[in-house]
C-alpha atoms as a PDB file:
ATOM      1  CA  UNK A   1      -1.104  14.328  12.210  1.00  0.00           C
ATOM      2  CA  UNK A   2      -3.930  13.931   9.884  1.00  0.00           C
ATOM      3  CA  UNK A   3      -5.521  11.397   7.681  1.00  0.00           C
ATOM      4  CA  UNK A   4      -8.032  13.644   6.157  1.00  0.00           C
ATOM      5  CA  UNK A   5     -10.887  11.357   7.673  1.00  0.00           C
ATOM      6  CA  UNK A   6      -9.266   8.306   5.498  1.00  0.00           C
ATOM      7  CA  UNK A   7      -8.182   5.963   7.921  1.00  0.00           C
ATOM      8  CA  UNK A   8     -10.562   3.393   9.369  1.00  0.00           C
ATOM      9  CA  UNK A   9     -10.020   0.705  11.254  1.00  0.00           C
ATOM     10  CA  UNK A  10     -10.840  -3.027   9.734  1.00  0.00           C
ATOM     11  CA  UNK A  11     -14.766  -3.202  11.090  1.00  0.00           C
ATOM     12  CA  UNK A  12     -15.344   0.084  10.385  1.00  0.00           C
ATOM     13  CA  UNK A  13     -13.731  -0.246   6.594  1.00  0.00           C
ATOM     14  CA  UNK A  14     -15.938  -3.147   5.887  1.00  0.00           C
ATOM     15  CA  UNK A  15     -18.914  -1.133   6.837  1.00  0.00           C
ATOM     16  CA  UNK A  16     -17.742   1.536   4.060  1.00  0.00           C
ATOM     17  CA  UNK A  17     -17.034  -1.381   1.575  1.00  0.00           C
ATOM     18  CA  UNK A  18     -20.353  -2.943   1.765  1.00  0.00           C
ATOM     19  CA  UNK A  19     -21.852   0.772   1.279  1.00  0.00           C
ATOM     20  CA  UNK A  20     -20.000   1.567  -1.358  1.00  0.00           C
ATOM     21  CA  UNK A  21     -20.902  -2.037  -3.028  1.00  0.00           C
ATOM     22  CA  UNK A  22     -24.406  -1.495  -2.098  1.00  0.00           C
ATOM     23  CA  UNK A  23     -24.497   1.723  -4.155  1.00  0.00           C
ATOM     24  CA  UNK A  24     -23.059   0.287  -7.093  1.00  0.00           C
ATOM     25  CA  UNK A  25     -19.705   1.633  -6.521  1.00  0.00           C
ATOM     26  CA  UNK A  26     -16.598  -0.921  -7.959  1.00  0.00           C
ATOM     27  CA  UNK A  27     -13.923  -0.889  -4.958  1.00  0.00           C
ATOM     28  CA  UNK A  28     -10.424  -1.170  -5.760  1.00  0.00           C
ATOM     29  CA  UNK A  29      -7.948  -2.599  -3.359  1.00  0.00           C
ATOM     30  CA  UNK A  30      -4.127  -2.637  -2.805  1.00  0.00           C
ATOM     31  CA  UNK A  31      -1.683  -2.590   0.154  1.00  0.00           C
ATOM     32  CA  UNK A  32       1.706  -2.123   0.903  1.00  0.00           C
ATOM     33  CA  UNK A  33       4.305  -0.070   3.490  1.00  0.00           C
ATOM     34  CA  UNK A  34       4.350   2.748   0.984  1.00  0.00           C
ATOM     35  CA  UNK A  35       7.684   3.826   3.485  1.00  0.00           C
ATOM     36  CA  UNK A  36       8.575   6.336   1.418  1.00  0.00           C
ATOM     37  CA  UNK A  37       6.464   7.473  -1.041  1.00  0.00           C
ATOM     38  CA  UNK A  38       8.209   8.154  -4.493  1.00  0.00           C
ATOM     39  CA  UNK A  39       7.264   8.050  -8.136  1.00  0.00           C
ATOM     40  CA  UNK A  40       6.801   4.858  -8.712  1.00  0.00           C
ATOM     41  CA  UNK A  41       4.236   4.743  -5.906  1.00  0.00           C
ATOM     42  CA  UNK A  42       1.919   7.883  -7.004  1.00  0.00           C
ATOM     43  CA  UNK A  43       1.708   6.313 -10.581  1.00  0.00           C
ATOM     44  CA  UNK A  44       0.657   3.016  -9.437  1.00  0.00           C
ATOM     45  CA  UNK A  45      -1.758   4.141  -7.040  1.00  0.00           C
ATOM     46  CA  UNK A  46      -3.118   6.491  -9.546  1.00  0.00           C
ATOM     47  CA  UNK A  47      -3.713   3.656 -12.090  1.00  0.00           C
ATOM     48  CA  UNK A  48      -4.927   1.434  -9.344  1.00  0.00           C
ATOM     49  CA  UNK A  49      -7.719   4.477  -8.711  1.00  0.00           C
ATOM     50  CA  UNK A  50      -8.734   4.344 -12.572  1.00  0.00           C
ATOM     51  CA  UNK A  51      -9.977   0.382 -12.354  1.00  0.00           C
ATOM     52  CA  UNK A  52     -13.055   1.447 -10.013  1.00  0.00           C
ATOM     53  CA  UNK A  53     -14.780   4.233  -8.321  1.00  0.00           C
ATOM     54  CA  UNK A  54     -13.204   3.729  -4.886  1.00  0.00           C
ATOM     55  CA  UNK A  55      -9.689   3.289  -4.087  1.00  0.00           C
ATOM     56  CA  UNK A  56      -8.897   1.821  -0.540  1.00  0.00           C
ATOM     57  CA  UNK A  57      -5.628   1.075   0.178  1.00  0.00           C
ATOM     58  CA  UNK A  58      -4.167  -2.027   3.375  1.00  0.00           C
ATOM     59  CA  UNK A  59      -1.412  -0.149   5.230  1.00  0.00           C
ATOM     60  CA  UNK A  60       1.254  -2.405   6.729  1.00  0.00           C
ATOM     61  CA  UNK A  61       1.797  -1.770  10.398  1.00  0.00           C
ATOM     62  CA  UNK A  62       5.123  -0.783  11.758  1.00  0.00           C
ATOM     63  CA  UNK A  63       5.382  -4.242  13.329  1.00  0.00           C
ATOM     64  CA  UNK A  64       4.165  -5.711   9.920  1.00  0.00           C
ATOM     65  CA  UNK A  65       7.053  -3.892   8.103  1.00  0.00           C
ATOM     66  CA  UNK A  66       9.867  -4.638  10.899  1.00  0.00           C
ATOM     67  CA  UNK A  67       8.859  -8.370  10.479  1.00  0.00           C
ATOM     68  CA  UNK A  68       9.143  -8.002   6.501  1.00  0.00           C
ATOM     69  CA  UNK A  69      11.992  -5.631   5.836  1.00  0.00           C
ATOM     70  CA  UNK A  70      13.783  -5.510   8.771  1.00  0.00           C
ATOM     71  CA  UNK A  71      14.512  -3.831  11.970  1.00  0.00           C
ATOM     72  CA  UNK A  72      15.630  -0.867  10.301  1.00  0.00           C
ATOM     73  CA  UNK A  73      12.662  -0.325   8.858  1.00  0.00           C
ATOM     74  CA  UNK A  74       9.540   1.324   8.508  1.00  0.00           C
ATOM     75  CA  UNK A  75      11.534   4.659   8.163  1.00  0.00           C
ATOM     76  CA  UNK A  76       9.084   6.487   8.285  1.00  0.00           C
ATOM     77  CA  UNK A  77       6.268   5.493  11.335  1.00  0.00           C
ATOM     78  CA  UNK A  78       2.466   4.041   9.980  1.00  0.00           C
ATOM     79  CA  UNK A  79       0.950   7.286  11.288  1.00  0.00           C
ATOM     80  CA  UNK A  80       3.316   9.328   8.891  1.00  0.00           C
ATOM     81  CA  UNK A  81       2.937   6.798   6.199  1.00  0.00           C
ATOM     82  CA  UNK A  82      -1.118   7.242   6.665  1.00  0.00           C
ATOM     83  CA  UNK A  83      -1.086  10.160   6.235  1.00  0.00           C
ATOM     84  CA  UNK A  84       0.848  11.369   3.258  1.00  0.00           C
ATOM     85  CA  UNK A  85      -0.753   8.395   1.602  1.00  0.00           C
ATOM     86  CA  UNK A  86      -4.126  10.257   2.871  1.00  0.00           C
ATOM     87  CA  UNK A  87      -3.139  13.341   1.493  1.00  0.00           C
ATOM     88  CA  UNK A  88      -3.491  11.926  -2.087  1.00  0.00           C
ATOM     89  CA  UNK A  89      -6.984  12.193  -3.828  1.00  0.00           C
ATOM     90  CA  UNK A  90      -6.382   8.933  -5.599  1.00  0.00           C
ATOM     91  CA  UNK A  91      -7.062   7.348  -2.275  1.00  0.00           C
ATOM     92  CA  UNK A  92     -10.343   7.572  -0.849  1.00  0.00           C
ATOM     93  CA  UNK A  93      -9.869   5.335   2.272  1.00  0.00           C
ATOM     94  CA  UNK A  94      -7.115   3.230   4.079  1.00  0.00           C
ATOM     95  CA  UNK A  95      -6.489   0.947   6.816  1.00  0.00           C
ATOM     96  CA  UNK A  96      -3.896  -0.776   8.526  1.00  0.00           C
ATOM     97  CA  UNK A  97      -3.133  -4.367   9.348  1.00  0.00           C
ATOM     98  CA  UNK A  98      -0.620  -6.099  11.554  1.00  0.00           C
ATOM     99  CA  UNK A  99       0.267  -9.603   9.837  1.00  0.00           C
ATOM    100  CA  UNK A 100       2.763 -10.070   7.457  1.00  0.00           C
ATOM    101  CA  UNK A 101      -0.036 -10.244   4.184  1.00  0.00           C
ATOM    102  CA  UNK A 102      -3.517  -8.683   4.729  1.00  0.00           C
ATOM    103  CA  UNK A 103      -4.880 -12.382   3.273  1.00  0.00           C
ATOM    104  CA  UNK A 104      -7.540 -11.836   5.859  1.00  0.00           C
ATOM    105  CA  UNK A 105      -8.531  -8.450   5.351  1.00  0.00           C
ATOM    106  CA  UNK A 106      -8.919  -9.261   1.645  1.00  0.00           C
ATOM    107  CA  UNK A 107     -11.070 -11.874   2.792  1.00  0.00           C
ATOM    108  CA  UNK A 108     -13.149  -9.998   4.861  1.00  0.00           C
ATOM    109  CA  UNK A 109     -13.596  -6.898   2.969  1.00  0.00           C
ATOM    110  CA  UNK A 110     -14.001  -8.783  -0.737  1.00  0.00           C
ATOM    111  CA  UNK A 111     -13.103  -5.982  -2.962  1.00  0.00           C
ATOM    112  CA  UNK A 112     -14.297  -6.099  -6.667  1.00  0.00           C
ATOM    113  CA  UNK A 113     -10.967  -5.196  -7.744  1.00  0.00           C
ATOM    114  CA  UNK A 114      -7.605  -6.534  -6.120  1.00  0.00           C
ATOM    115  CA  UNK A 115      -4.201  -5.335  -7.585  1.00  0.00           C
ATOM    116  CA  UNK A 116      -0.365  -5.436  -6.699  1.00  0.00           C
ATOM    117  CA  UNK A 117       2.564  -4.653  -9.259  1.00  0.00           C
ATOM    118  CA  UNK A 118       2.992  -6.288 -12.116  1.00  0.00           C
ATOM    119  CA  UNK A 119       6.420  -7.950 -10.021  1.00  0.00           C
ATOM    120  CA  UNK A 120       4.163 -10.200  -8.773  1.00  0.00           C
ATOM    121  CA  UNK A 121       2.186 -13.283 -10.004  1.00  0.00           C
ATOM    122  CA  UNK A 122      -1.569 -12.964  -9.385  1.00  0.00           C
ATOM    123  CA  UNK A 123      -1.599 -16.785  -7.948  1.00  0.00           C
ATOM    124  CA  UNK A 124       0.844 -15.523  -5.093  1.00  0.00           C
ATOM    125  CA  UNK A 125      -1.121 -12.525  -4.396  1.00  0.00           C
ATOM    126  CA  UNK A 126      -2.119 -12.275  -0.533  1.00  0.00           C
ATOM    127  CA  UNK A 127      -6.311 -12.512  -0.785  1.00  0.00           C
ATOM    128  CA  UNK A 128      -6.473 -13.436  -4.292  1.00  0.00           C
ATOM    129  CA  UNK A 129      -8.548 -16.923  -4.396  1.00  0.00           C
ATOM    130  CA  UNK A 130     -10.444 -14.978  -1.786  1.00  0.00           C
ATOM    131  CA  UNK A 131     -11.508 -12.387  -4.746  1.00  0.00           C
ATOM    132  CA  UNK A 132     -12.017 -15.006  -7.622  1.00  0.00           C
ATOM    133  CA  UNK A 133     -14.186 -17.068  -5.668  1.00  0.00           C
ATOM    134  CA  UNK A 134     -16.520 -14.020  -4.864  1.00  0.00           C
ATOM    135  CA  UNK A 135     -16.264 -12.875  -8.579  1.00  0.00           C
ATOM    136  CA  UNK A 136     -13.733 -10.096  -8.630  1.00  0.00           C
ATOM    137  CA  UNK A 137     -10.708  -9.160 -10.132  1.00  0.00           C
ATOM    138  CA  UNK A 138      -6.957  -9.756  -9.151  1.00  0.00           C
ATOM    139  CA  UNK A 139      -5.181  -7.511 -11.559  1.00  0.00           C
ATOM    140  CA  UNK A 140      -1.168  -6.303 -11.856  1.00  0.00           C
ATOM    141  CA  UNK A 141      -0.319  -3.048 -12.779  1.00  0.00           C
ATOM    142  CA  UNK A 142       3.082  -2.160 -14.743  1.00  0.00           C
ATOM    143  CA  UNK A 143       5.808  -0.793 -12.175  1.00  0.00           C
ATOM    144  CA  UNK A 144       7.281   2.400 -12.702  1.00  0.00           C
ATOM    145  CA  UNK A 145      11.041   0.982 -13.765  1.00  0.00           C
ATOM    146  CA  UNK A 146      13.920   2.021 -11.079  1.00  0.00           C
ATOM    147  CA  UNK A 147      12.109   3.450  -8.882  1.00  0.00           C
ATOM    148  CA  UNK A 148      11.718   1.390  -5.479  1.00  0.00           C
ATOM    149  CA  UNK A 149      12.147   2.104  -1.855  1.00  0.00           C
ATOM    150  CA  UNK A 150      15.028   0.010  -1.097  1.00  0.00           C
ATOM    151  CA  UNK A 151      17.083   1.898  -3.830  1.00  0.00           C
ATOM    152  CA  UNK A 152      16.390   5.346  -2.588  1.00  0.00           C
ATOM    153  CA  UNK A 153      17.606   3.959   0.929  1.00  0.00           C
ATOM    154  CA  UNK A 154      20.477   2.849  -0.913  1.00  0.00           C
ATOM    155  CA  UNK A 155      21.341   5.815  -2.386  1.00  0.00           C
ATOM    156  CA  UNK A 156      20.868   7.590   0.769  1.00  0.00           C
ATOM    157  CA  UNK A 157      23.707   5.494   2.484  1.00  0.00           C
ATOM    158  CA  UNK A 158      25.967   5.551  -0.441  1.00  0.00           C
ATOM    159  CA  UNK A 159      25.541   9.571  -0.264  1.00  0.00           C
ATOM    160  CA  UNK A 160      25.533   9.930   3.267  1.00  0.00           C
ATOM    161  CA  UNK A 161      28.818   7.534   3.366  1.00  0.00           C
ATOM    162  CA  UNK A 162      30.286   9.446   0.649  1.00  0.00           C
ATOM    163  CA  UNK A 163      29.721  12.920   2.211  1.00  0.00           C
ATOM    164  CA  UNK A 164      31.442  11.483   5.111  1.00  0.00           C
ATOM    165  CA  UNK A 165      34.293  10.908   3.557  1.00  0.00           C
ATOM    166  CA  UNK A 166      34.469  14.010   1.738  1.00  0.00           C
ATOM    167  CA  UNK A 167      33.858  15.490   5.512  1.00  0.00           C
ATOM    168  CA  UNK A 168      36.711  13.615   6.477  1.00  0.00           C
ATOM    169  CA  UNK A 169      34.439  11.818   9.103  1.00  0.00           C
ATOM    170  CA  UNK A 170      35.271   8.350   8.216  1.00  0.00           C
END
């Protein structure tokens, strides 16, 4: 499996950050499972990329995502995850991180730019005080509407359950 040379770990991704800032570059950061990648996804990541010059994206961990959306989930595993999410030249680097927000890899990396979707508040953003107190940006970006994870697991089930019947399997 690849990741294109995108994934870092945490040290090493500050390293690149405080490059990047050193050369003038703005650095632009979101996270999130990104399980499966859809629509809604590609467009926000894409308008994340416009806000800066650098695009680096906090990859919840498998364990990160169990703890947060269950044990039936990640469905597909971080390395997977990494690298389709790799794969896209909107993002020019990643990382993961194990705890349930990445409020300390925000705070350690201090990206100019922080976003999240526009379903969220900026004060309850993971990393955000962090940002405004070393003059950057917490920004929210529109979400593509209907389009989610959870409902394209849904609709999985409710086709998968339906087939069965149709099979007579159930």
């Amino acid at each position: 499996m690849t990741s294109y040379g995108k994934l870092a770990s945490q040290c090493e991704t500050i390293e690149k950050v405080r490059a990047w800032q050193a050369s003038g570059k703005k650095v632009v950061f979101s996270n999130g499972c990104f399980d499966i990648l859809h629509a809604g996804h590609v467009e926000y990541l894409d308008a994340a990329r416009k806000l800066g010059d650098v695009l680096l994206i906090g990859l919840n961990s498998d364990a990160s995502v169990r703890r947060l959306k269950g044990p039936s989930r990640p469905i597909c595993c971080e390395a997977d995850r990494a690298a389709v999410l790799s794969a896209l030249q909107v993002v020019d680097a990643l990382t993961l991180f194990d705890e349930d927000t990445p409020e300390e890899l925000i705070g350690a990396l201090l990206p100019d730019i922080l976003v999240k979707g526009a379903d969220w508040a900026v004060e309850n953003i993971a990393g955000a005080r962090a940002v405004l107190a070393h003059g950057g940006e917490v920004l929210t970006i529109p979400l593509l509407e209907g389009r989610s994870t959870s409902s394209i697991i849904e609709k999985i089930i409710q086709h998968s359950s339906q087939s069965a019947i149709y099979r007579g399997t159930l």
